[in-house]
Each structure stands twice: as C-alpha cells, then as structure tokens.
PDB file of N, CA and C in Angstrom:
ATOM      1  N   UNK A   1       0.848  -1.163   0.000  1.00  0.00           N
ATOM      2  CA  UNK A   1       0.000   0.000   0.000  1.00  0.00           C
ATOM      3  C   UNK A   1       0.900   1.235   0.000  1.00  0.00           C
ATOM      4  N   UNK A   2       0.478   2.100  -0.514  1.00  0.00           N
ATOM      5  CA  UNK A   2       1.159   3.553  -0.445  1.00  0.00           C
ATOM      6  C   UNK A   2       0.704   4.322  -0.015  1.00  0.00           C
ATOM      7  N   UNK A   3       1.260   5.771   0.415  1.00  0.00           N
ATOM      8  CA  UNK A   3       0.558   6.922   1.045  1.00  0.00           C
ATOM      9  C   UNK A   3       1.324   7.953   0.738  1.00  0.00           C
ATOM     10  N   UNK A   4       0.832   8.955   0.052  1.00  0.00           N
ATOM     11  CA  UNK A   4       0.899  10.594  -0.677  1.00  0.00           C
ATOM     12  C   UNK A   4       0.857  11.416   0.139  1.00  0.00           C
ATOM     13  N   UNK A   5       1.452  12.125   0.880  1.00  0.00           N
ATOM     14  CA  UNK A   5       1.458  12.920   2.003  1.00  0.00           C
ATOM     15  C   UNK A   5       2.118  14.399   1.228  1.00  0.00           C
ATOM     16  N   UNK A   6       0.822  15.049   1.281  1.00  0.00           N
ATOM     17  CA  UNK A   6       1.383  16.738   0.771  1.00  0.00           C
ATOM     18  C   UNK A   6       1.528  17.732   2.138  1.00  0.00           C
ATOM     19  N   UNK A   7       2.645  18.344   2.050  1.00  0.00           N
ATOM     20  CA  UNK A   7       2.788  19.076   3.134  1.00  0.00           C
ATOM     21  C   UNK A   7       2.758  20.476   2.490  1.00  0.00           C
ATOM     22  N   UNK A   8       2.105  21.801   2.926  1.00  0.00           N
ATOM     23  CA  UNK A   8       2.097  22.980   2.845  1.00  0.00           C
ATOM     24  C   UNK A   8       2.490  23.877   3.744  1.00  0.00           C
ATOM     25  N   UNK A   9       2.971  25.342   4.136  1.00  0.00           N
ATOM     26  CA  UNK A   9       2.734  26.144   4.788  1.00  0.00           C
ATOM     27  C   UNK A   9       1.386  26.699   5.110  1.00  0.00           C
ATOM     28  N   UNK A  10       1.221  27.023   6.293  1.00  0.00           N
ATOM     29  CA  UNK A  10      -0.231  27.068   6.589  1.00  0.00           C
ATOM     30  C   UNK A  10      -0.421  28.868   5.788  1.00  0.00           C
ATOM     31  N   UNK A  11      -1.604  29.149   5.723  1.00  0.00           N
ATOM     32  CA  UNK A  11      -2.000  29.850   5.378  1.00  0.00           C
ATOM     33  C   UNK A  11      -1.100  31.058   6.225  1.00  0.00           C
ATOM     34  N   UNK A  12      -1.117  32.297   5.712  1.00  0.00           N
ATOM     35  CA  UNK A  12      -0.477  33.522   6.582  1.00  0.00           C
ATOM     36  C   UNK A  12       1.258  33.336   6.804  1.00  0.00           C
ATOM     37  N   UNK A  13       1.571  32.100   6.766  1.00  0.00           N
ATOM     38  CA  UNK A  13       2.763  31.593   7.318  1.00  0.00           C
ATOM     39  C   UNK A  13       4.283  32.551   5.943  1.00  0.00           C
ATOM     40  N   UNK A  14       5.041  33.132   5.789  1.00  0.00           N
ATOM     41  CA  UNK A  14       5.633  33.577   4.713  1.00  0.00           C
ATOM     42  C   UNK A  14       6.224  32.421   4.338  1.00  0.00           C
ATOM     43  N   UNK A  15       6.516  32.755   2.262  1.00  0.00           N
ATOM     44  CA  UNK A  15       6.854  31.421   1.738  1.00  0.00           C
ATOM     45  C   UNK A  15       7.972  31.850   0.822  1.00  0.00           C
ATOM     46  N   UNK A  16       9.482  32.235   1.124  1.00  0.00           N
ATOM     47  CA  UNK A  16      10.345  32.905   0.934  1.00  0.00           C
ATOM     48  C   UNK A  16      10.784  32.038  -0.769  1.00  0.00           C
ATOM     49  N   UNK A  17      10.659  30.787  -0.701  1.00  0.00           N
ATOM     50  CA  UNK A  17      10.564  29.947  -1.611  1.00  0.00           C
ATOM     51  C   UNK A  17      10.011  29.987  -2.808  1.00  0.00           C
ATOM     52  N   UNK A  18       8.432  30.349  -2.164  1.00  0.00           N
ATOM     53  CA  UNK A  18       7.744  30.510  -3.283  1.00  0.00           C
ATOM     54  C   UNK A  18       7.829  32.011  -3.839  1.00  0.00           C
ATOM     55  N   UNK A  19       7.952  32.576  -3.037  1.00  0.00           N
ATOM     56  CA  UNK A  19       8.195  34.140  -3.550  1.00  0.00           C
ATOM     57  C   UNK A  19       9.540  33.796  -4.767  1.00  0.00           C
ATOM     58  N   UNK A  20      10.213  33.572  -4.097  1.00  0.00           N
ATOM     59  CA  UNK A  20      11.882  33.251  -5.472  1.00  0.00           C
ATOM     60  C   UNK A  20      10.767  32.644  -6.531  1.00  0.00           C
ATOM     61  N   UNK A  21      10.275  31.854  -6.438  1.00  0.00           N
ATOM     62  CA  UNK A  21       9.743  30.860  -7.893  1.00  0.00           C
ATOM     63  C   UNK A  21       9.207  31.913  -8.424  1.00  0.00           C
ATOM     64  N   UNK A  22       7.980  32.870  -7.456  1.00  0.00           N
ATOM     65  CA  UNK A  22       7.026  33.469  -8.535  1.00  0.00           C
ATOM     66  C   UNK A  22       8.261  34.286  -9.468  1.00  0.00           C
ATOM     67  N   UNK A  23       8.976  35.623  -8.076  1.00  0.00           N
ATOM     68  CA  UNK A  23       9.883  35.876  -9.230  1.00  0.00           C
ATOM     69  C   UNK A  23      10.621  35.465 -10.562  1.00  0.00           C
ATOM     70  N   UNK A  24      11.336  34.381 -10.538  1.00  0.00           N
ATOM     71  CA  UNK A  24      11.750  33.866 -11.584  1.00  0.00           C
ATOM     72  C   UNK A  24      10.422  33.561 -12.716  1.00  0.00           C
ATOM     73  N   UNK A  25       9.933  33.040 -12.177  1.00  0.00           N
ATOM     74  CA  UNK A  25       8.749  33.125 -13.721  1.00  0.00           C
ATOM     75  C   UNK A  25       8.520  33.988 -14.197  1.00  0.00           C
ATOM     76  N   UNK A  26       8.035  35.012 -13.301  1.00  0.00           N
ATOM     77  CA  UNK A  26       7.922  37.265 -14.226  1.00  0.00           C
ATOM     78  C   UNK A  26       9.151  37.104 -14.808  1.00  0.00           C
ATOM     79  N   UNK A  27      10.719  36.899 -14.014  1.00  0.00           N
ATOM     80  CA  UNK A  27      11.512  37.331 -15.216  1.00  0.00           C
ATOM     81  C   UNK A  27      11.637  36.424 -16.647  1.00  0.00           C
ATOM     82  N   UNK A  28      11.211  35.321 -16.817  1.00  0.00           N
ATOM     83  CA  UNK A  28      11.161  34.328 -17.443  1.00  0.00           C
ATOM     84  C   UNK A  28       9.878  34.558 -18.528  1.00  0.00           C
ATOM     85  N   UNK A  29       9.258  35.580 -18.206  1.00  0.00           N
ATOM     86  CA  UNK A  29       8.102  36.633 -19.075  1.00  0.00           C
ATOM     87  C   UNK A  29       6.871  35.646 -18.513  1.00  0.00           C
ATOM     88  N   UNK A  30       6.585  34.883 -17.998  1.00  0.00           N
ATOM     89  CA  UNK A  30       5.339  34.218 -17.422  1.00  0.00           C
ATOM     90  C   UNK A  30       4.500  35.479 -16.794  1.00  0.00           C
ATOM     91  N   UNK A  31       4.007  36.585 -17.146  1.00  0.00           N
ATOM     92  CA  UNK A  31       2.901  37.007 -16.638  1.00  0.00           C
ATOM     93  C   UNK A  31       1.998  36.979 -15.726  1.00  0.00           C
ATOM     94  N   UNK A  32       1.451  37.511 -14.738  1.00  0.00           N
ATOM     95  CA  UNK A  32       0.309  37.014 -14.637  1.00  0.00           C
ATOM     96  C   UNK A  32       0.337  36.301 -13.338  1.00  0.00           C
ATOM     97  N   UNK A  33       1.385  35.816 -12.407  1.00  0.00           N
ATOM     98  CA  UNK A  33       1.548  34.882 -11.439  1.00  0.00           C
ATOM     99  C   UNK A  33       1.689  35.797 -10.574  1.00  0.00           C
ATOM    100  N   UNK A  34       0.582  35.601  -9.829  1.00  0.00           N
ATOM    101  CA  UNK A  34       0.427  36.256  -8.497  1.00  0.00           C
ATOM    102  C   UNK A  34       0.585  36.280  -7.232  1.00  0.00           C
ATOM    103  N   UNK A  35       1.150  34.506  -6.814  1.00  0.00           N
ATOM    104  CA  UNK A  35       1.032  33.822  -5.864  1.00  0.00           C
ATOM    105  C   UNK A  35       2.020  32.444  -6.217  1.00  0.00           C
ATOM    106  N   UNK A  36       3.038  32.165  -5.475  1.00  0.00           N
ATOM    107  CA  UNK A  36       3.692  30.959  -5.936  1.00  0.00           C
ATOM    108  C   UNK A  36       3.554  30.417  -4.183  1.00  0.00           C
ATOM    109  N   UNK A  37       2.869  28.818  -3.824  1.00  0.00           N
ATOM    110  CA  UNK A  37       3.456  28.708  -2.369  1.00  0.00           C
ATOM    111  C   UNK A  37       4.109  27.215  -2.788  1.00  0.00           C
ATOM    112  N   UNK A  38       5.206  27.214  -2.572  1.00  0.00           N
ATOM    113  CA  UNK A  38       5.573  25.798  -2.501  1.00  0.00           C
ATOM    114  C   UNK A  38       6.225  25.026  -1.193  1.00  0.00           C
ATOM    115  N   UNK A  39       5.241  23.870  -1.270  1.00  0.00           N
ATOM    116  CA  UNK A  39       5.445  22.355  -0.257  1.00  0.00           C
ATOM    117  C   UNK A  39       6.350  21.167  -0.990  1.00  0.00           C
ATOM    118  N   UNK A  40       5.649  20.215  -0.221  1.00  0.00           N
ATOM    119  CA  UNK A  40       6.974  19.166  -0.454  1.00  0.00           C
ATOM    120  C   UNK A  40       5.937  18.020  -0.826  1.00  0.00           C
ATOM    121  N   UNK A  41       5.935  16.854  -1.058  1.00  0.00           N
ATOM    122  CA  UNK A  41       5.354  15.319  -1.226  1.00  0.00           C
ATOM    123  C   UNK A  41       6.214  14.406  -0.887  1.00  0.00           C
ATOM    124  N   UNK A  42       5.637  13.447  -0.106  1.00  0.00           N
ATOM    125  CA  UNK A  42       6.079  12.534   0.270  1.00  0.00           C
ATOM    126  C   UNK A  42       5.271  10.897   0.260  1.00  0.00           C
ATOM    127  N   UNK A  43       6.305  10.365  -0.583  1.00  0.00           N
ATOM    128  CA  UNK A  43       5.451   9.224  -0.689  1.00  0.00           C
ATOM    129  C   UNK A  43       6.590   7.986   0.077  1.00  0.00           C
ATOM    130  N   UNK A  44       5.327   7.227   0.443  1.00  0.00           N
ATOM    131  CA  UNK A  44       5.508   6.224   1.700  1.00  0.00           C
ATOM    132  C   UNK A  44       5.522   4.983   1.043  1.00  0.00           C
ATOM    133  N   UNK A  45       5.649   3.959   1.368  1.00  0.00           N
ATOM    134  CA  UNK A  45       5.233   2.576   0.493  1.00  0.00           C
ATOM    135  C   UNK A  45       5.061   1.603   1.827  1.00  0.00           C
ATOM    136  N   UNK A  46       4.044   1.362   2.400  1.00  0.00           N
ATOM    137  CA  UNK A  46       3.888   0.914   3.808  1.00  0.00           C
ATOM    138  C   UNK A  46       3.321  -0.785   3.455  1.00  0.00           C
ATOM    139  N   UNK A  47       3.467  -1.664   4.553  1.00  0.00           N
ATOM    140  CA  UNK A  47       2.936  -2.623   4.705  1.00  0.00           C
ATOM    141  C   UNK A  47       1.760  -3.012   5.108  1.00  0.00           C
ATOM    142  N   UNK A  48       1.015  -3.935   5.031  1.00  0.00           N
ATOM    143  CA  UNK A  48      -0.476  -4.078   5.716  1.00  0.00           C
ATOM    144  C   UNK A  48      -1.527  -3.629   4.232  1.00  0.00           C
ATOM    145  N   UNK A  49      -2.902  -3.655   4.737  1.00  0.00           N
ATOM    146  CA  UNK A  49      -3.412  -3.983   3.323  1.00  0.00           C
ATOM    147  C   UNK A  49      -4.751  -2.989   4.173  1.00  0.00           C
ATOM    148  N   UNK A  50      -4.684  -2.509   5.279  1.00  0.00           N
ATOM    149  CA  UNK A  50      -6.016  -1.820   6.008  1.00  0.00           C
ATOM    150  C   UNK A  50      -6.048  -0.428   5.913  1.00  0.00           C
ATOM    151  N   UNK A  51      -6.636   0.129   5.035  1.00  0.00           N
ATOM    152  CA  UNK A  51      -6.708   1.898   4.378  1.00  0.00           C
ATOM    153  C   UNK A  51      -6.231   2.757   5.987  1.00  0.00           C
ATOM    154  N   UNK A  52      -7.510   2.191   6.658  1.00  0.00           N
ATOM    155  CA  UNK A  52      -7.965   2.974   7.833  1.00  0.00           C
ATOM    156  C   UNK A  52      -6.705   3.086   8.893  1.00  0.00           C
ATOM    157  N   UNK A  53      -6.295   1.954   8.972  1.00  0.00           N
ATOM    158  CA  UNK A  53      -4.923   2.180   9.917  1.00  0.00           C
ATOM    159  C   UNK A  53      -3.884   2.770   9.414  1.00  0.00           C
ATOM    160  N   UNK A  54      -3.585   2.244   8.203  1.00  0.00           N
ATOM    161  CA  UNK A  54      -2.757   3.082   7.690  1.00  0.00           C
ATOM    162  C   UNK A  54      -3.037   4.744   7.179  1.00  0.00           C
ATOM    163  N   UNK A  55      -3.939   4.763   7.294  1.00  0.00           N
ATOM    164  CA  UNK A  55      -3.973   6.778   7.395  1.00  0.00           C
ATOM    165  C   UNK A  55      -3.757   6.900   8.642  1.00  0.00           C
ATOM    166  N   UNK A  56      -4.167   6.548  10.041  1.00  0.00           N
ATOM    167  CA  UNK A  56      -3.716   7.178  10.780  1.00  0.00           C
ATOM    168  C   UNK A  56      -2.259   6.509  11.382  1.00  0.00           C
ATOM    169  N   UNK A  57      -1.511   6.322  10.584  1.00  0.00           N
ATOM    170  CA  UNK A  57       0.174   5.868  11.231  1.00  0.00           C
ATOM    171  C   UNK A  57       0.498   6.751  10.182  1.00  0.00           C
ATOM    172  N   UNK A  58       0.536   7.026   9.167  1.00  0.00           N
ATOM    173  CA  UNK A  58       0.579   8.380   8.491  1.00  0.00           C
ATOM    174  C   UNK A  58       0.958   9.276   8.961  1.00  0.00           C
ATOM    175  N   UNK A  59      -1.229   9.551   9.806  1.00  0.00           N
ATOM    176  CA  UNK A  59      -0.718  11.164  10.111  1.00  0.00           C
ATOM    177  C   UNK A  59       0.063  11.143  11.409  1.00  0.00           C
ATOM    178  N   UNK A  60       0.211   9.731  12.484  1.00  0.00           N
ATOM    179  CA  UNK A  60       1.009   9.600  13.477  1.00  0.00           C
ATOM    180  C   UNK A  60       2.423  10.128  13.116  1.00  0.00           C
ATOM    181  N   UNK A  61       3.161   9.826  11.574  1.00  0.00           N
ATOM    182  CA  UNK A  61       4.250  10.206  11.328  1.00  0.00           C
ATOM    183  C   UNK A  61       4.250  11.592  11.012  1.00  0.00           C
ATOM    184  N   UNK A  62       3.172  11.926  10.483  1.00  0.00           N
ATOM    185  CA  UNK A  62       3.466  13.712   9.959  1.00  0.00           C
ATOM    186  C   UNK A  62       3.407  14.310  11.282  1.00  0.00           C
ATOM    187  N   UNK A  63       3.186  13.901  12.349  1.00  0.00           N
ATOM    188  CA  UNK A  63       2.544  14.684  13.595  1.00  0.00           C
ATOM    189  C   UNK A  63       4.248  14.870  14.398  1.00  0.00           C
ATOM    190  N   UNK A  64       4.839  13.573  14.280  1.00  0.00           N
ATOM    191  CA  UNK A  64       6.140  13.197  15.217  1.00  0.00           C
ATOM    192  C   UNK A  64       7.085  13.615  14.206  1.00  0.00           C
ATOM    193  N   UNK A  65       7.326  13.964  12.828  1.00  0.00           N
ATOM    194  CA  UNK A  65       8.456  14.466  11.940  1.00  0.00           C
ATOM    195  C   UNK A  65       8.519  14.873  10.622  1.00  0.00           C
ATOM    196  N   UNK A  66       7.195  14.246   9.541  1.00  0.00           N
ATOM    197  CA  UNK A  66       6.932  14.681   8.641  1.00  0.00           C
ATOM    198  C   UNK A  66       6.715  16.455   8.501  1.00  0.00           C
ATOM    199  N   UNK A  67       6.120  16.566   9.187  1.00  0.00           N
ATOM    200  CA  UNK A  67       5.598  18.015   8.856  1.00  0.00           C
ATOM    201  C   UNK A  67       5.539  18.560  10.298  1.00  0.00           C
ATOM    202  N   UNK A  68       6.095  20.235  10.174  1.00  0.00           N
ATOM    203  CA  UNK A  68       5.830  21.271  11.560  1.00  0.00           C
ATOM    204  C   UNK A  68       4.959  21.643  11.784  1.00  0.00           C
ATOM    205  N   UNK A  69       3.581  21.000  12.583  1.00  0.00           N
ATOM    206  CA  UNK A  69       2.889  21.130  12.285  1.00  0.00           C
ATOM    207  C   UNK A  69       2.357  22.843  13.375  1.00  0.00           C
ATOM    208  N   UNK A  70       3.520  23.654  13.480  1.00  0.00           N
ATOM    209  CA  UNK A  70       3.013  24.681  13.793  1.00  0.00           C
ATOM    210  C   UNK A  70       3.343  25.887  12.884  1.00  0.00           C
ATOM    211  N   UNK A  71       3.875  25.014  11.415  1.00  0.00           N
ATOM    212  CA  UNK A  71       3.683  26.402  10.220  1.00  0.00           C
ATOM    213  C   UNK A  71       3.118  25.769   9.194  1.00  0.00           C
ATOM    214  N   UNK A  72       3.001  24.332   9.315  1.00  0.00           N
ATOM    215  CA  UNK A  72       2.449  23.632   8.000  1.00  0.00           C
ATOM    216  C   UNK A  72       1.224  22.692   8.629  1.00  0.00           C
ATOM    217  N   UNK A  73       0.758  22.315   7.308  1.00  0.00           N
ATOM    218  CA  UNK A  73      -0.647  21.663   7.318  1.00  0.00           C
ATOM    219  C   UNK A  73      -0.259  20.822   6.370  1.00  0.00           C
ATOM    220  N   UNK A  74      -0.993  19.809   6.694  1.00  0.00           N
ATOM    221  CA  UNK A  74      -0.662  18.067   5.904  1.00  0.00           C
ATOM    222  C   UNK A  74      -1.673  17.330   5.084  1.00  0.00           C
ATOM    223  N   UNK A  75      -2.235  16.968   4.048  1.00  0.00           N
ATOM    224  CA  UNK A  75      -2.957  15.959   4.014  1.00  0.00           C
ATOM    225  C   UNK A  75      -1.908  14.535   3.416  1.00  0.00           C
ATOM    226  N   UNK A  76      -3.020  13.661   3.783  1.00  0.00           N
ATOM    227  CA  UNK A  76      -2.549  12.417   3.527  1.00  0.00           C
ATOM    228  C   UNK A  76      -3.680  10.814   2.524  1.00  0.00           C
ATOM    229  N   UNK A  77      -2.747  10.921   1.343  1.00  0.00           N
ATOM    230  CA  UNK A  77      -3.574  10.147   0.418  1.00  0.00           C
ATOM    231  C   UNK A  77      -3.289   8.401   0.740  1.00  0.00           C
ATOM    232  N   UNK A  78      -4.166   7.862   0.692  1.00  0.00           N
ATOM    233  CA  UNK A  78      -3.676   6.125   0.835  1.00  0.00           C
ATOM    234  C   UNK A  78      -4.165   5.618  -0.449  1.00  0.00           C
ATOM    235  N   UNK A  79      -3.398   5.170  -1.555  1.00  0.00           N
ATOM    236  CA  UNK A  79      -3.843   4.858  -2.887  1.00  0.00           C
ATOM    237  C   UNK A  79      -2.921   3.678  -3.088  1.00  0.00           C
TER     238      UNK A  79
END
C-alpha cells in the first residue's frame, strides 16, 4: 500500500521559496503569477493492506516528523 502525504505552509505563514519561484517566472516573461506557495510530497510505500490504519500511522508520522505542524498543514492520500 502507499501513502501521498502533501505538506504545505499554513495559510499567513511567509513562503520565501515561493516568492523566489514566482519571481523567476515574471523574469522568465510568465505574466500574470500572483502567488507561488511551494510544499513538499512525500510518498511512503507501507505494509499491511487496512486503508484505515494506515492513514492514521501516516498522520502519526506527519505529527512526530513529517511536517511542523506549527507552520504547515498536511494531508494524507492512501492509494
């Protein structure tokens, strides 16, 4: 089983990162980009065959190291 774990900056949080990206695209003549925030993905490849447990050992991991969860926000896909 696998699990897709997108991590973001929470809303309000500054995204020094994404600010560089948007820049480079204006100079790159991309127009128009108003907003760049960039996160990370993380994909898992876990054992066991039970959706339900395995989302929450997931978010058990985003909680203990995946993600800070006092500037970022997490979801987590089991596919």
């Amino acid at each position: 089983m696998r699990a897709i774990v997108h991590v973001m900056l929470k809303p309000g949080v500054l995204d020094p990162q994404g600010e560089a990206v948007r820049h480079a695209l204006g100079s790159l003549g991309f127009d128009g980009v108003n907003g760049v925030r960039q996160g990370k993905v993380i994909e898992l490849e876990l054992a066991g065959d039970d959706p339900k447990t395995a989302e929450a050992q997931v978010a058990e991991m985003c909680e203990k190291l995946l993600a800070n969860t006092v500037i970022e926000s997490y979801r987590v896909e089991i596919v």
